[in-house]
Protein backbone atom coordinates (compact mmCIF):
# COMPACT_ATOMS: atom_id res chain seq x y z
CA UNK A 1 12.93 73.33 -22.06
CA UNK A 2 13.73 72.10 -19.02
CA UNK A 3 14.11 68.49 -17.28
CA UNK A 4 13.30 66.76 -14.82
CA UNK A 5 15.35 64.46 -12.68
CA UNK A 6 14.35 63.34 -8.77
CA UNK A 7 15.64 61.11 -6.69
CA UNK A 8 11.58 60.38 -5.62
CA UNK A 9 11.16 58.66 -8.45
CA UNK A 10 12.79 56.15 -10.39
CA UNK A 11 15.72 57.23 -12.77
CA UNK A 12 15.08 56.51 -16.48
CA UNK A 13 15.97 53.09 -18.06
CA UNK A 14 17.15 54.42 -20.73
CA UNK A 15 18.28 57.39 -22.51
CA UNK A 16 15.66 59.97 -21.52
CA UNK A 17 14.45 62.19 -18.88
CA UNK A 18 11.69 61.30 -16.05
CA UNK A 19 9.97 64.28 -17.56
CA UNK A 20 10.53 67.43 -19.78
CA UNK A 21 8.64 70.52 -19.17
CA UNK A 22 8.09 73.15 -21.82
CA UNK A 23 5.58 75.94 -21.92
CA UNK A 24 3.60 75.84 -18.81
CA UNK A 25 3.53 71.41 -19.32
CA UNK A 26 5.00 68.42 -17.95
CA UNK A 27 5.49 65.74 -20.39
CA UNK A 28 6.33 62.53 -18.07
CA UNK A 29 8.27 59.80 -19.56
CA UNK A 30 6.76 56.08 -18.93
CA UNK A 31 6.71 55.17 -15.46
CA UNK A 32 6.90 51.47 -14.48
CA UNK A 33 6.25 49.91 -10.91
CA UNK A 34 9.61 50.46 -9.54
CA UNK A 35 10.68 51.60 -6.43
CA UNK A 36 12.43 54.79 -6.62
CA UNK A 37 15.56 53.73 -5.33
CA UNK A 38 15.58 51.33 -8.69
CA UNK A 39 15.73 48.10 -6.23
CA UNK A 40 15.22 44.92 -8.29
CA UNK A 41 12.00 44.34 -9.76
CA UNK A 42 9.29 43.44 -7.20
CA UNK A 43 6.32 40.62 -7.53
CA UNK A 44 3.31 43.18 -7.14
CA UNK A 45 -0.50 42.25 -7.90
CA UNK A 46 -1.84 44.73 -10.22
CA UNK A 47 -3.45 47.12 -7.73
CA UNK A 48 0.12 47.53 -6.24
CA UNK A 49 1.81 47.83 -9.61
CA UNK A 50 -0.78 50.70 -10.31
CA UNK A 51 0.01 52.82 -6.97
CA UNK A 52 3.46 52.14 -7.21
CA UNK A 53 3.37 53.61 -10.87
CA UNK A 54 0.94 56.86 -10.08
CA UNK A 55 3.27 57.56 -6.84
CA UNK A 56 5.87 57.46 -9.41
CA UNK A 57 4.01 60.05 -11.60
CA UNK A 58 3.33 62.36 -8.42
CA UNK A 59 6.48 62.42 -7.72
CA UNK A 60 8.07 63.55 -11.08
CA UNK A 61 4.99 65.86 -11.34
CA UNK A 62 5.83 67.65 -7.73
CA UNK A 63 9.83 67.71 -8.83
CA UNK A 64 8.40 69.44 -11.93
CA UNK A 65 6.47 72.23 -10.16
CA UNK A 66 2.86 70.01 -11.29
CA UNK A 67 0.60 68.17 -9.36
CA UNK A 68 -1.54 65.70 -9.66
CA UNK A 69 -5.03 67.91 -9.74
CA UNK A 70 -2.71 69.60 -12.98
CA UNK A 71 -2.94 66.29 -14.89
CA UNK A 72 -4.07 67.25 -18.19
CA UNK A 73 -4.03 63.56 -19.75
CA UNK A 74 -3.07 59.82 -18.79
CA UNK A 75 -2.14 56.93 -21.11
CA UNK A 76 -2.08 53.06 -19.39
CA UNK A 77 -0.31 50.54 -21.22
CA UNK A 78 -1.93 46.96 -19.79
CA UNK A 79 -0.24 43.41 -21.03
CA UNK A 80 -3.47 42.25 -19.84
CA UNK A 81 -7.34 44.75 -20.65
CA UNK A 82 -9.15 42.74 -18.95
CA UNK A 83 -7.02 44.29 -15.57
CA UNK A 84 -8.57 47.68 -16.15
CA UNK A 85 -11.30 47.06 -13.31
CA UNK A 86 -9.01 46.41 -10.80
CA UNK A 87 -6.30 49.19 -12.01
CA UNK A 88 -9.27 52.00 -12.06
CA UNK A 89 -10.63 50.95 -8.36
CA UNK A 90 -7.04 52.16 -7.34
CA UNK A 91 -6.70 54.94 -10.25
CA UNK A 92 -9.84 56.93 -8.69
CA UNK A 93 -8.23 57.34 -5.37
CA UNK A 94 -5.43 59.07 -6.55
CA UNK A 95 -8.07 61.21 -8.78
CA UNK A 96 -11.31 61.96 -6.72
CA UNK A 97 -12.40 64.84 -8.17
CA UNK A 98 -10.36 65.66 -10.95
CA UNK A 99 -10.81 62.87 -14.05
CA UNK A 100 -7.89 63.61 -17.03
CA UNK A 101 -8.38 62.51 -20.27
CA UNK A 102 -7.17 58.86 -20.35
CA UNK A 103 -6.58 56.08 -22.98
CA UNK A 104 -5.82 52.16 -22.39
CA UNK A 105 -3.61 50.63 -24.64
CA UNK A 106 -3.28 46.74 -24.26
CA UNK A 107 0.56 45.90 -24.61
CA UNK A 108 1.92 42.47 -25.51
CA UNK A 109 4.89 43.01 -23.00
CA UNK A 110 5.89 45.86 -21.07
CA UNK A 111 9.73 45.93 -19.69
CA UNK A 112 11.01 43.66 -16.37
CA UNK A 113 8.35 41.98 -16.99
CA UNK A 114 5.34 44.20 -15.32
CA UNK A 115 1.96 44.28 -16.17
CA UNK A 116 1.08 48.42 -16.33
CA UNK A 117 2.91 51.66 -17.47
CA UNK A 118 1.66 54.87 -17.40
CA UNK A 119 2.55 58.10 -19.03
CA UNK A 120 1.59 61.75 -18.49
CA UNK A 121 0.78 65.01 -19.72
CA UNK A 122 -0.09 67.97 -17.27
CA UNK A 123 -0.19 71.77 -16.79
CA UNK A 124 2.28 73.88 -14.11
CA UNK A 125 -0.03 76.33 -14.12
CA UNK A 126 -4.09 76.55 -13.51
């Protein structure tokens, strides 16, 4: 195994690695809408919490030799379902062509107070 830790991409909250890659996958950890320097929590509407969190996933994914078009799956976590309208007009321009396997998973509270998480599986090779 090995793990992933960039400096394009937030550093972990808590005890774990941004991602962990192991037999040709990336498996990244839950990405919030955080700046990657870690700055203080920001007040985003939900279309800018969801590019801030998918940057963060890009990133992680190009520190650990993936990319984007190698996203295998995608879970959301939403405090709020009825969001997912808004979060997928900005989700398909960050996947055009390729569409991952994806589940939504309404929350009651994600952490620092933010309104969408994602997490990530994907390939490092085609």
């Amino acid at each position: 195994m090995e793990y992933t830790r960039t400096d394009t991409a937030p550093a972990p909250l808590g005890p774990y690695e941004q991602a962990v890659r192991h037999n040709h996958l990336v498996y990244v950890a839950m990405q919030l809408p955080v700046p990657a320097d870690n700055s203080e929590p920001l007040s985003l509407d939900i279309e800018e919490q969801t590019a801030l969190v998918l940057d963060n996933i890009k990133a992680v994914l190009e520190a650990s030799g993936s990319a984007m078009n190698k996203t295998l799956r995608l879970t959301v976590y939403l405090t709020d379902i009825s969001l997912g309208k808004r979060v997928n007009a900005i989700y398909t321009s960050y996947f055009p062509d390729h569409k991952p396997a994806r589940s939504v998973i309404q929350v009651a509270a994600l952490p620092l107070g933010y309104s969408i998480a994602m997490d990530a599986i994907a390939a490092t090779e085609d």
